[in-house]
C-alpha atoms as a PDB file:
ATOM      1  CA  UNK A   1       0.000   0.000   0.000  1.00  0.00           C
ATOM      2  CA  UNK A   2       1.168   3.328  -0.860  1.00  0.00           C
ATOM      3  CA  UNK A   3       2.014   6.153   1.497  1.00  0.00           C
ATOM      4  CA  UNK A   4       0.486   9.643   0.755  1.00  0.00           C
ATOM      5  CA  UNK A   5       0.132  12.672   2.507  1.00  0.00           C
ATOM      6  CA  UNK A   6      -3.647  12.310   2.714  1.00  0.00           C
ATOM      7  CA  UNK A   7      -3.267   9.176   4.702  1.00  0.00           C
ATOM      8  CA  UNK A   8      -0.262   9.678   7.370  1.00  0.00           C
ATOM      9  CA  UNK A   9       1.561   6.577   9.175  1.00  0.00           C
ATOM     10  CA  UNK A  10       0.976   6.748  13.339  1.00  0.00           C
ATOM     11  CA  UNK A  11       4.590   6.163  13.549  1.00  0.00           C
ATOM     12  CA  UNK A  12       5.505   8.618  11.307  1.00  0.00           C
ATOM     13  CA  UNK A  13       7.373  11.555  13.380  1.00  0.00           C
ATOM     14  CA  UNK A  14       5.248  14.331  12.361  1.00  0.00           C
ATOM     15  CA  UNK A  15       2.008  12.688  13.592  1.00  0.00           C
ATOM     16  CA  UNK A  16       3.715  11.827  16.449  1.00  0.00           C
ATOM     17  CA  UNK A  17       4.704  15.560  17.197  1.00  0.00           C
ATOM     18  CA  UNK A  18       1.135  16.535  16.241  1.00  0.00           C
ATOM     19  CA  UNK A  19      -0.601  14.311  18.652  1.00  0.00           C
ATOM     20  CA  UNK A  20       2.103  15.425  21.442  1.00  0.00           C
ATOM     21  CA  UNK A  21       1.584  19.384  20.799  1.00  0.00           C
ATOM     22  CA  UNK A  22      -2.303  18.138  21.155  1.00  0.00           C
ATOM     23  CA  UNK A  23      -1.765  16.478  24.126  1.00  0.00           C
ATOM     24  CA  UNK A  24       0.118  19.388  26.068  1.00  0.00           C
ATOM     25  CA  UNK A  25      -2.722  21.921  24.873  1.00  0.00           C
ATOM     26  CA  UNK A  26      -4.710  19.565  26.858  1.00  0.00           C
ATOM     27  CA  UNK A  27      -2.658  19.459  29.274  1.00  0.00           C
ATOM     28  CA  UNK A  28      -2.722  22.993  29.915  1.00  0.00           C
ATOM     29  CA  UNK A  29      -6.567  23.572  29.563  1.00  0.00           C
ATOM     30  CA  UNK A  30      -6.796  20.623  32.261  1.00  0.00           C
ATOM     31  CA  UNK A  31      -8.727  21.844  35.338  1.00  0.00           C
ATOM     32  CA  UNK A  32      -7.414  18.828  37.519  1.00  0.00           C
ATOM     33  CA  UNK A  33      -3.380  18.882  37.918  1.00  0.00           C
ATOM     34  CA  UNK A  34      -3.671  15.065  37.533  1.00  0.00           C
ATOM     35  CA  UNK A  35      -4.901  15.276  34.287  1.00  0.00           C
ATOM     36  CA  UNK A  36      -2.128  17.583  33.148  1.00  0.00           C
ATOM     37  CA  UNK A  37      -0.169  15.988  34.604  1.00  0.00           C
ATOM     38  CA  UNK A  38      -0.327  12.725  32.407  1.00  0.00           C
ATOM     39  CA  UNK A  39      -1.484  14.571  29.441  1.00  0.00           C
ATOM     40  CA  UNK A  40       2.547  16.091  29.802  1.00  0.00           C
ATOM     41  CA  UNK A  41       4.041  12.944  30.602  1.00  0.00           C
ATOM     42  CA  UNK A  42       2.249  11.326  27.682  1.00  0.00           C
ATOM     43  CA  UNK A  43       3.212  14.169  25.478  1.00  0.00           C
ATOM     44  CA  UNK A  44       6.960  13.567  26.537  1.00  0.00           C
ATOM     45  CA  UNK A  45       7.132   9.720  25.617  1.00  0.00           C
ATOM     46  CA  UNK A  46       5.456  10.881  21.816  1.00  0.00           C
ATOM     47  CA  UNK A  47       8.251  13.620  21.459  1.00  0.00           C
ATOM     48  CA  UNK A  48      10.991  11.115  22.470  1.00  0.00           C
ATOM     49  CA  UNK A  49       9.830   8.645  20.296  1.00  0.00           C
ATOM     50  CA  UNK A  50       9.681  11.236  17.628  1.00  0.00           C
ATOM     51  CA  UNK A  51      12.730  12.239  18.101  1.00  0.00           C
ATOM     52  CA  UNK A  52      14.358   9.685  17.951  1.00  0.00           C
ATOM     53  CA  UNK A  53      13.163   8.273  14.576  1.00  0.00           C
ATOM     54  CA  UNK A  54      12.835  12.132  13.236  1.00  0.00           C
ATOM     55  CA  UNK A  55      14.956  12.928  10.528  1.00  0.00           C
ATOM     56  CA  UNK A  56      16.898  16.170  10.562  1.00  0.00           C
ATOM     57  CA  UNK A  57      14.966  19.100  11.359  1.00  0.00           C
ATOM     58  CA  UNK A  58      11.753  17.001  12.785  1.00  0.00           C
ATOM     59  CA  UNK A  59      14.354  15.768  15.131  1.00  0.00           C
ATOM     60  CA  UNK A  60      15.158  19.509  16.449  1.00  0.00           C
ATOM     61  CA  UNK A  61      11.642  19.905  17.165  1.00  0.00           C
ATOM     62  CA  UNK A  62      10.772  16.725  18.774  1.00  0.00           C
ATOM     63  CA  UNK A  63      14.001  17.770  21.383  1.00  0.00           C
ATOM     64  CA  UNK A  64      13.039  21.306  21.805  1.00  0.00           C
ATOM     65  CA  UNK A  65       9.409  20.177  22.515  1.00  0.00           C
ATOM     66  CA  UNK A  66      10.522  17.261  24.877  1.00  0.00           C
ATOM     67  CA  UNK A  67      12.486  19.876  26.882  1.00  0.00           C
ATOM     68  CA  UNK A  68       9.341  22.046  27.212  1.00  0.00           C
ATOM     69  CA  UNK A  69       6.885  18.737  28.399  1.00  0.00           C
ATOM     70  CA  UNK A  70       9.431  17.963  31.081  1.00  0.00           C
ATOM     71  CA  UNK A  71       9.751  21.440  32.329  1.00  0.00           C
ATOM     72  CA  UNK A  72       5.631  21.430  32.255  1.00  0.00           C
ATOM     73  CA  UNK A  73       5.468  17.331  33.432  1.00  0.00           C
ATOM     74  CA  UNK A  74       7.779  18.376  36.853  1.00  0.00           C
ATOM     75  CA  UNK A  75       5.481  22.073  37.210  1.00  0.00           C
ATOM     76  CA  UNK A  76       2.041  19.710  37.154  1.00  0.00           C
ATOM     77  CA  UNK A  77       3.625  16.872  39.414  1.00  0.00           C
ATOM     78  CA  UNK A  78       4.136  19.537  42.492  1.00  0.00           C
ATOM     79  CA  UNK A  79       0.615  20.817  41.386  1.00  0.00           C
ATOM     80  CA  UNK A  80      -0.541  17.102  41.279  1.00  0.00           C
ATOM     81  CA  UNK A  81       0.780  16.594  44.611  1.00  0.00           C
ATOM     82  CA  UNK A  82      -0.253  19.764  46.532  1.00  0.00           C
ATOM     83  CA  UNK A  83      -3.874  18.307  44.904  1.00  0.00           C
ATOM     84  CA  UNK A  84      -4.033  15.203  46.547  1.00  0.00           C
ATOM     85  CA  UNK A  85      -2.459  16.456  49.544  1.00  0.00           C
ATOM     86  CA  UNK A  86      -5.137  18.584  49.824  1.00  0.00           C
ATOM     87  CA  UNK A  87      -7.503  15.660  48.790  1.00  0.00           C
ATOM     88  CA  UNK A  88      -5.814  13.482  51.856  1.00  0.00           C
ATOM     89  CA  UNK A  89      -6.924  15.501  54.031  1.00  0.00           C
ATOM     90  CA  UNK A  90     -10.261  16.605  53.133  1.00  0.00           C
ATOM     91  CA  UNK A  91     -10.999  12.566  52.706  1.00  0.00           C
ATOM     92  CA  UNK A  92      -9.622  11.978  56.516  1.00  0.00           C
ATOM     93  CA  UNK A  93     -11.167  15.159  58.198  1.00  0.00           C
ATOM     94  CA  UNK A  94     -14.208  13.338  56.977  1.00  0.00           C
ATOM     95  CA  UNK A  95     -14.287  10.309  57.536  1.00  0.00           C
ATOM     96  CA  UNK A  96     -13.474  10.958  61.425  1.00  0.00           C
ATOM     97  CA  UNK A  97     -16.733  13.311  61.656  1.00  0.00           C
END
């Protein structure tokens, strides 16, 4: 089967930079850190996948992006965590009433 344009592989590193860039704007319109949170992390595994089959310039991309979704991966995990801190103890002040 051919390859065209119209009809892109989901390995191909493109897509796979497409579906991460999707991913992080989810990320970032997340209301619950813990959703971000994996949306990032997600994001980061396409990009390094990417960029490591990307060709020249795809590959320069994929890196640059990576380096952005772990910066915004470690900002959502101390969000996540001051969450379901907060969570913790919300579910124990209750459950002692």
């Amino acid at each position: 089967m051919a390859k065209s344009r119209a009809n892109p592989h989901i390995s191909d590193p493109k897509v796979l930079i497409g579906l991460s860039v999707f991913l992080m704007l989810i990320g970032i319109m997340a209301m619950n850190p813990a959703a971000g949170f994996i949306c990032f992390a997600l994001a980061g595994i396409l990009l390094l996948i990417a960029g490591l089959k990307g060709k020249r310039w795809t590959r320069y991309i994929a890196f640059f992006l990576l380096i952005i979704s772990i910066v915004l991966t470690v900002i959502a995990y101390f969000a996540t965590s001051e969450h379901l801190k907060a969570y913790r103890s919300k579910a124990v002040t209750r459950g002692a009433k």
